[in-house]
C-alpha atoms as a PDB file:
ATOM      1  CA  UNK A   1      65.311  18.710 -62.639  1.00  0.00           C
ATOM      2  CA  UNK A   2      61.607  19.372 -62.859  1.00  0.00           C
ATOM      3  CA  UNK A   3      60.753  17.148 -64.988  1.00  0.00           C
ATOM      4  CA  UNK A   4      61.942  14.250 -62.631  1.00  0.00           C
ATOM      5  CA  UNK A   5      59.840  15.777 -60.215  1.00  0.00           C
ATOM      6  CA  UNK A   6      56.953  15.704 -62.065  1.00  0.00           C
ATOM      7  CA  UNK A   7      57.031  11.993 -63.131  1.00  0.00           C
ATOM      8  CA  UNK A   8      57.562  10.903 -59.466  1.00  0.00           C
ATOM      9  CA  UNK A   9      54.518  12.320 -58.463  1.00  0.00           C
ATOM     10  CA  UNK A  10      52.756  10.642 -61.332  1.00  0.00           C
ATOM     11  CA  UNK A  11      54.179   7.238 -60.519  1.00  0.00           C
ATOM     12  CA  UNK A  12      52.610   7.879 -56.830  1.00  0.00           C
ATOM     13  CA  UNK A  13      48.918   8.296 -58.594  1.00  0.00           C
ATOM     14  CA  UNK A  14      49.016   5.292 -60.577  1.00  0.00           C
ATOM     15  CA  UNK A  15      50.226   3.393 -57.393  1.00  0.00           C
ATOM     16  CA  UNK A  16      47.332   4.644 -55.726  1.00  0.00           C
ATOM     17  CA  UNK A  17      44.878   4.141 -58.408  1.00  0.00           C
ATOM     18  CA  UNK A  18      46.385   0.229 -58.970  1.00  0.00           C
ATOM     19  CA  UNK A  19      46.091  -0.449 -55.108  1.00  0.00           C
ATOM     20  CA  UNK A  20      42.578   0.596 -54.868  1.00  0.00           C
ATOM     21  CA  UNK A  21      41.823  -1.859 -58.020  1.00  0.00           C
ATOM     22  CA  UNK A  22      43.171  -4.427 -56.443  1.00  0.00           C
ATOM     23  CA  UNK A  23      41.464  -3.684 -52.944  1.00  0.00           C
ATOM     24  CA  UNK A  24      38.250  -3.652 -54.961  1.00  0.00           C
ATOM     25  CA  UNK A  25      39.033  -7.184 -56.988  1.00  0.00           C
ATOM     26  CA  UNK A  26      40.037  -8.268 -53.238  1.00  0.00           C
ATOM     27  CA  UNK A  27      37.090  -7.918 -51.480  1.00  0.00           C
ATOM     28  CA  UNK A  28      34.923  -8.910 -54.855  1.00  0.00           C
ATOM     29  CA  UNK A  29      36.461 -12.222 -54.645  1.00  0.00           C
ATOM     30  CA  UNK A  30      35.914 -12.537 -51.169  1.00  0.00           C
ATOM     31  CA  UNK A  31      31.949 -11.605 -51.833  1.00  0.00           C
ATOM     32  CA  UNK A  32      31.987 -14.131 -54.478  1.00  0.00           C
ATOM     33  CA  UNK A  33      33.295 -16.950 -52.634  1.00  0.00           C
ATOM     34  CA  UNK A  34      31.392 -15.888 -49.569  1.00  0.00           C
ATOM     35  CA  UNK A  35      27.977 -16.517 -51.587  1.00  0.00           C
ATOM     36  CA  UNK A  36      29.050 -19.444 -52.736  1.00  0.00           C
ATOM     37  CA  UNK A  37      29.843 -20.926 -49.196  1.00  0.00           C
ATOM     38  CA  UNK A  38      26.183 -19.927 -48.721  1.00  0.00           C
ATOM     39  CA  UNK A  39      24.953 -21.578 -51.236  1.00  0.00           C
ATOM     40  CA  UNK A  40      26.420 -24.808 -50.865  1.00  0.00           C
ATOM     41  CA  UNK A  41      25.663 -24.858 -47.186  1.00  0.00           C
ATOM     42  CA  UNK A  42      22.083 -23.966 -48.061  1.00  0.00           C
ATOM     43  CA  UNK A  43      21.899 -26.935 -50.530  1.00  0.00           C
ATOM     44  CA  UNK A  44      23.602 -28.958 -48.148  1.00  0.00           C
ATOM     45  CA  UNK A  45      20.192 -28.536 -45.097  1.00  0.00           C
ATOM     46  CA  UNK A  46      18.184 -28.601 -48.190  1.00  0.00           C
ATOM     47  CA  UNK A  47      19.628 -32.404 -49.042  1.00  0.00           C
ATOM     48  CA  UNK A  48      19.458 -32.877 -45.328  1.00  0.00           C
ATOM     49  CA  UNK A  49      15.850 -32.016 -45.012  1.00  0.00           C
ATOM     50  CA  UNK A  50      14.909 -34.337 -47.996  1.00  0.00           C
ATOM     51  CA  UNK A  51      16.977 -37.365 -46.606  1.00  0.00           C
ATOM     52  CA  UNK A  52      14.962 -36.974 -43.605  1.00  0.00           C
ATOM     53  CA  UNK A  53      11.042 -36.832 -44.908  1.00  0.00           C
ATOM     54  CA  UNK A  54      12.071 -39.830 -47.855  1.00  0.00           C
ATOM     55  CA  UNK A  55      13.651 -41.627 -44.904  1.00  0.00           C
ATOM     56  CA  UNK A  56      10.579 -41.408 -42.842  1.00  0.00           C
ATOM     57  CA  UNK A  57       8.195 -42.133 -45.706  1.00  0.00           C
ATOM     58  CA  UNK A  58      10.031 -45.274 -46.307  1.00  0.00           C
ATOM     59  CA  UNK A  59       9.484 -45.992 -42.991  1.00  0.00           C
ATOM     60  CA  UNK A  60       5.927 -45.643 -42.971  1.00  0.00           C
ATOM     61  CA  UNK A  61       5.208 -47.186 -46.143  1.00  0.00           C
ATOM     62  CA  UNK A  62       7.394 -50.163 -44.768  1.00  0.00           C
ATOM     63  CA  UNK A  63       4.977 -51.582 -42.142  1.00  0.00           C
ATOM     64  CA  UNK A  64       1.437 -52.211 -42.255  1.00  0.00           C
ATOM     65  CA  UNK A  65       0.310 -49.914 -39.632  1.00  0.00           C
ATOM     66  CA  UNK A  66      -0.119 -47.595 -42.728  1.00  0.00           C
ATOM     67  CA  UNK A  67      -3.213 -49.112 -43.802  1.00  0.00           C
ATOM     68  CA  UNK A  68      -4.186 -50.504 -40.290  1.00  0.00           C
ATOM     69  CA  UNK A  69      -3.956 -47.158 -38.158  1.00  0.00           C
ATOM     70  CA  UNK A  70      -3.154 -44.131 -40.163  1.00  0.00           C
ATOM     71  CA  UNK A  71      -3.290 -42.058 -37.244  1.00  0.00           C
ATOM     72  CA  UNK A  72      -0.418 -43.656 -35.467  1.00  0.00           C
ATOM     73  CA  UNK A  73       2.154 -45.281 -37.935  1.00  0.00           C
ATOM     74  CA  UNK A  74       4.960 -45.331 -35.601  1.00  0.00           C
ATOM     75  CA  UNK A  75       5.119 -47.141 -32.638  1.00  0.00           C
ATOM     76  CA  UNK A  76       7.151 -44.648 -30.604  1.00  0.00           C
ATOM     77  CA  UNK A  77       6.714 -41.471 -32.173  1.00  0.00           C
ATOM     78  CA  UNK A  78       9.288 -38.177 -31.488  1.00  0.00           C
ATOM     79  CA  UNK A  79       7.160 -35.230 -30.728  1.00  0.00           C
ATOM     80  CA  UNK A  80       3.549 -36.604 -31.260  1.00  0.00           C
ATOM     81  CA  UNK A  81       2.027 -38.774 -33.482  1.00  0.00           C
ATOM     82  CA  UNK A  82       2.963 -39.796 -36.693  1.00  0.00           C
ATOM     83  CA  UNK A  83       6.442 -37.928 -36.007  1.00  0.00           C
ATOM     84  CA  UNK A  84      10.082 -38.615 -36.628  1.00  0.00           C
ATOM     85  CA  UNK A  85      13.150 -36.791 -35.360  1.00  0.00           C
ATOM     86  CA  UNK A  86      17.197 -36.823 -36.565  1.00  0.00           C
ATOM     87  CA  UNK A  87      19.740 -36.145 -35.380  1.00  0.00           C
ATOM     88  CA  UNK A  88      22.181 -35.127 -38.595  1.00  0.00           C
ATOM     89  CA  UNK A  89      24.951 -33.107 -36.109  1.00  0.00           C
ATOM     90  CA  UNK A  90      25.532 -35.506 -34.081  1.00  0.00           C
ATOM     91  CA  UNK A  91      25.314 -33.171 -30.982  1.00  0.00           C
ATOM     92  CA  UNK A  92      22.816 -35.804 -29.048  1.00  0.00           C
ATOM     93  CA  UNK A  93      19.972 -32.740 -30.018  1.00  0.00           C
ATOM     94  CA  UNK A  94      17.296 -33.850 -32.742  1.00  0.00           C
ATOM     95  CA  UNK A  95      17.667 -30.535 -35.306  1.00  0.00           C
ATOM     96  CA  UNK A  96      14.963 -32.389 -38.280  1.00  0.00           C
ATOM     97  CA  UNK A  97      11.899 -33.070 -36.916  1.00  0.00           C
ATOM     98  CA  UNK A  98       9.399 -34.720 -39.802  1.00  0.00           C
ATOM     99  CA  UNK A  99       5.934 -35.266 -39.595  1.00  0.00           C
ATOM    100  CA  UNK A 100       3.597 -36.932 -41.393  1.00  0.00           C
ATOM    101  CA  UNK A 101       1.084 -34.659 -41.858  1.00  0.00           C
ATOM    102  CA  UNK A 102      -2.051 -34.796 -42.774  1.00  0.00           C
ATOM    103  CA  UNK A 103      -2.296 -38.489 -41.998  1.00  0.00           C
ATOM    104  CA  UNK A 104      -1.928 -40.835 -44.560  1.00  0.00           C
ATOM    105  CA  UNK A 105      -4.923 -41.203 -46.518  1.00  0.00           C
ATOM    106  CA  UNK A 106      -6.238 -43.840 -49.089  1.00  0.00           C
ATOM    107  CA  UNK A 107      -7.225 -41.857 -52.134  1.00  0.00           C
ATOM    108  CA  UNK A 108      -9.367 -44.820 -53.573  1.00  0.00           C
ATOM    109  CA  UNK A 109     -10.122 -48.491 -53.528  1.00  0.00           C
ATOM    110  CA  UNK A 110     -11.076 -51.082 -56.103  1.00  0.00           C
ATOM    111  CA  UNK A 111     -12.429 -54.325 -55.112  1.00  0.00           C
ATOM    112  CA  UNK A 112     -10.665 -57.435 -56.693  1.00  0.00           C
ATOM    113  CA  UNK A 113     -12.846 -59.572 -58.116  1.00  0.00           C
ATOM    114  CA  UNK A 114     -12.197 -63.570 -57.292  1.00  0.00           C
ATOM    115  CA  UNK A 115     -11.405 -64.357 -61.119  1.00  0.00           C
ATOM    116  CA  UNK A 116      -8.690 -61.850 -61.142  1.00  0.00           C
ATOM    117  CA  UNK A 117      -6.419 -63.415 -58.893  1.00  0.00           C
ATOM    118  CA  UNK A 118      -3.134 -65.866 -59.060  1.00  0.00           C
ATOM    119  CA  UNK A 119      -3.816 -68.822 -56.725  1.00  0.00           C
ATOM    120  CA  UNK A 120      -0.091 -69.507 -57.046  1.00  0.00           C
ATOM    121  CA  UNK A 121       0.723 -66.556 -54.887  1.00  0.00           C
ATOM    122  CA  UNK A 122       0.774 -66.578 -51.227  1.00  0.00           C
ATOM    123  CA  UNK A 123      -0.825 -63.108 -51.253  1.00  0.00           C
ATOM    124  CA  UNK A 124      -3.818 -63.341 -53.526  1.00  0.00           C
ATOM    125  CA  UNK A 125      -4.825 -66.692 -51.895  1.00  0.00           C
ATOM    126  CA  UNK A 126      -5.003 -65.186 -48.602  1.00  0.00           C
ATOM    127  CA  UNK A 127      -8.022 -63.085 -50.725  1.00  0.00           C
ATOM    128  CA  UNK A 128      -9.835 -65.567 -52.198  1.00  0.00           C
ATOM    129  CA  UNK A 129     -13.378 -66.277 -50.615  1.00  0.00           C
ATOM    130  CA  UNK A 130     -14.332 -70.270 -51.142  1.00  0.00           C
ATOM    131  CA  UNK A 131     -17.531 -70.446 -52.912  1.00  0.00           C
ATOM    132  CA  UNK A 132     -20.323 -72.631 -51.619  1.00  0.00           C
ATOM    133  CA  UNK A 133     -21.563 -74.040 -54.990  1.00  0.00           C
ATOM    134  CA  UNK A 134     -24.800 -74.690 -52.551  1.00  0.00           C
ATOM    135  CA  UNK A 135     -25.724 -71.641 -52.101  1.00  0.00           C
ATOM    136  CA  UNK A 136     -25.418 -70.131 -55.968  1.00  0.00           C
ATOM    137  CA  UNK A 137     -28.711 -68.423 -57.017  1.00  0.00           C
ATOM    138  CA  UNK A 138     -29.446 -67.189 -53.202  1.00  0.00           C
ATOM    139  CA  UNK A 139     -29.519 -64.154 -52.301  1.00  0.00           C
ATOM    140  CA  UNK A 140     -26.463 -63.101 -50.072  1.00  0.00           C
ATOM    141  CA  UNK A 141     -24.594 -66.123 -51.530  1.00  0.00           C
ATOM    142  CA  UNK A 142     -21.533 -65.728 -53.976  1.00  0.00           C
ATOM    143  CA  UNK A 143     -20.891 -62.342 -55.169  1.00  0.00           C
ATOM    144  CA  UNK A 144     -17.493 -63.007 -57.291  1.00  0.00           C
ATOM    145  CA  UNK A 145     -15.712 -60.774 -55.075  1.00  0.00           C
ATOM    146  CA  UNK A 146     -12.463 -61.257 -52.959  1.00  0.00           C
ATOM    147  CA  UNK A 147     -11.395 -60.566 -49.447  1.00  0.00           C
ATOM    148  CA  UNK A 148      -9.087 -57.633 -50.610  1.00  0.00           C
ATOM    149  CA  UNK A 149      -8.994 -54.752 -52.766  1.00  0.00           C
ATOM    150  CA  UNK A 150      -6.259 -52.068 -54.503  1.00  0.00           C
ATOM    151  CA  UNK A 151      -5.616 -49.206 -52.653  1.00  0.00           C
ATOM    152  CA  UNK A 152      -4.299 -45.968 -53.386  1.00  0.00           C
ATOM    153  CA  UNK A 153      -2.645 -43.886 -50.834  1.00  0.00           C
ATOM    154  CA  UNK A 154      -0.655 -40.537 -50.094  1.00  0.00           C
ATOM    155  CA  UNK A 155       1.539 -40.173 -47.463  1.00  0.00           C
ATOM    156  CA  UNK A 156       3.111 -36.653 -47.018  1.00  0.00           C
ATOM    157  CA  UNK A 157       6.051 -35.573 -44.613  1.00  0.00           C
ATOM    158  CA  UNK A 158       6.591 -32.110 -44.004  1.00  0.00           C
ATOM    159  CA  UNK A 159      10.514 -31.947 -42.322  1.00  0.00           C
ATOM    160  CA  UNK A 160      11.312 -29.140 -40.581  1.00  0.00           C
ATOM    161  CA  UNK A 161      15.052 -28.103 -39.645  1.00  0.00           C
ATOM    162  CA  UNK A 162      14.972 -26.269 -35.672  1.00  0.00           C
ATOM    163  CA  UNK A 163      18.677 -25.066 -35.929  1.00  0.00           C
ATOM    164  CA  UNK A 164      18.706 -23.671 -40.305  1.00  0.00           C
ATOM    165  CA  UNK A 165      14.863 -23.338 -40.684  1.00  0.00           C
ATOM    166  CA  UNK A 166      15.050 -25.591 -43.809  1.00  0.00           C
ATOM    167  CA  UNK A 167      11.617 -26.630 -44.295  1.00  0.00           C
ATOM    168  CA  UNK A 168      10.326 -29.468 -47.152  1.00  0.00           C
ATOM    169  CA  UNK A 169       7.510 -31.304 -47.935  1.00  0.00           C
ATOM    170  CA  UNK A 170       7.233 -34.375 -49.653  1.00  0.00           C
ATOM    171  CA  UNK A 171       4.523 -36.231 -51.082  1.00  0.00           C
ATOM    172  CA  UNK A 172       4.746 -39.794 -52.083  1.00  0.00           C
ATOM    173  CA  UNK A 173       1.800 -42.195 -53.597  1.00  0.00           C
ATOM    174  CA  UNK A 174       1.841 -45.993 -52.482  1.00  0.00           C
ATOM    175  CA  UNK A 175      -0.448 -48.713 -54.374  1.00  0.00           C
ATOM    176  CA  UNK A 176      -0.876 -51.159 -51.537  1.00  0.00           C
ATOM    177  CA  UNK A 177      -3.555 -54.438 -51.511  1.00  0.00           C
ATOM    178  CA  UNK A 178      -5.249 -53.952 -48.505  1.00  0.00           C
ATOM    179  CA  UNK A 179      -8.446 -56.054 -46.821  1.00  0.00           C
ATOM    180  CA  UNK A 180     -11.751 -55.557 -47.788  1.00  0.00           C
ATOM    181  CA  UNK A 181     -11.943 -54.593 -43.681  1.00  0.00           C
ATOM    182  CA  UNK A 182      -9.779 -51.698 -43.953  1.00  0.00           C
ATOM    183  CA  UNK A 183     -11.392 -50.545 -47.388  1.00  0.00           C
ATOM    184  CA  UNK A 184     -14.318 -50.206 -45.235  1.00  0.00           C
ATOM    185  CA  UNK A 185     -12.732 -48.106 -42.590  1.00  0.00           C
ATOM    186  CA  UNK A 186     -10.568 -45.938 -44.628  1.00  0.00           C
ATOM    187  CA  UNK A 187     -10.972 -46.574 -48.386  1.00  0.00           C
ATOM    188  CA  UNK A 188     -13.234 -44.456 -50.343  1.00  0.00           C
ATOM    189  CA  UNK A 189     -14.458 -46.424 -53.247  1.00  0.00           C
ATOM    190  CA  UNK A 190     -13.183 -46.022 -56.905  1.00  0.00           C
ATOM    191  CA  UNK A 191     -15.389 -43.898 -59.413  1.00  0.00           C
ATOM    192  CA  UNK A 192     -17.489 -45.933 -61.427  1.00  0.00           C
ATOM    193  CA  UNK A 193     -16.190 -46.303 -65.108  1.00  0.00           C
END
């Protein structure tokens, strides 16, 4: 008879000792897929935040006011100029705000000189400049030149989530043939070669 006694209490220690094993793999798994919840909803504002600043650089770089005011690409702007808000909850409440900031610049300009260009094209014959074969050999008179010019500029949106305080910034370069005018007002030259 004692020796039943003693195996029942052993049998009551390995019970114990297999329940707190699996309490421990319990609340490990529930860790494990609790980071991993976290992580995907962190990657999901991160995708959110990126969707935003591309979307609004494709907006930007899709009109002209890019090279023809810098300052104030969009015609109604969210929360000041050069701004864009979205909202990706669909709550009525803008939670990305994106902002092109600094300005977009032009990085550098080349001149396009007249012999350079296809005629055939509805853009490079709005840059040709008619020569007056009358006034060749005068000062001030045919320079070779066109009326536009290859331009390189940066436009970068910083987008900023209000609700997860995902933040991103994207920077995207644009090659754009711009007027000579606006090479003037914005357009650094290229380096010499």
């Amino acid at each position: 008879m004692g020796k039943l006694n003693h195996q029942a209490g052993m049998a009551l220690v390995v019970g114990l000792i297999m329940l707190a094993l699996m309490t421990i793999m319990a609340v490990a798994s529930f860790n494990i897929g609790k980071v991993s919840m976290e992580i995907i909803g962190n990657m999901q504002q991160r995708s959110e935040v990126l969707t935003a600043a591309n979307s609004t650089i494709q907006e930007a770089i899709s009109t002209r006011r890019i090279v023809d005011a810098p300052g104030a690409v969009f015609l109604t702007p969210c929360a000041g100029a050069n701004t864009r808000c979205f909202d990706t909850n669909g709550d009525g409440t803008n939670d990305i705000t994106v902002a092109l900031t600094p300005n977009p610049a032009c990085i550098q300009s080349q001149n396009i000189p007249n012999s350079t260009l296809n005629f055939t094209t509805i853009g490079d014959s709005e840059c040709t400049v008619q020569v007056d074969q009358t006034q060749f050999g005068i000062a001030g008179g045919a320079s070779g030149g066109s009326l536009c010019a290859n331009s390189l500029w940066e436009v970068r949106a910083r987008a900023s989530d209000a609700v997860t305080n995902a933040n991103m910034t994207v920077v995207e370069g644009i090659a754009v043939l711009v007027g000579i005018n606006n090479v003037a007002s914005f357009c650094p030259p290229a380096p010499s070669t």
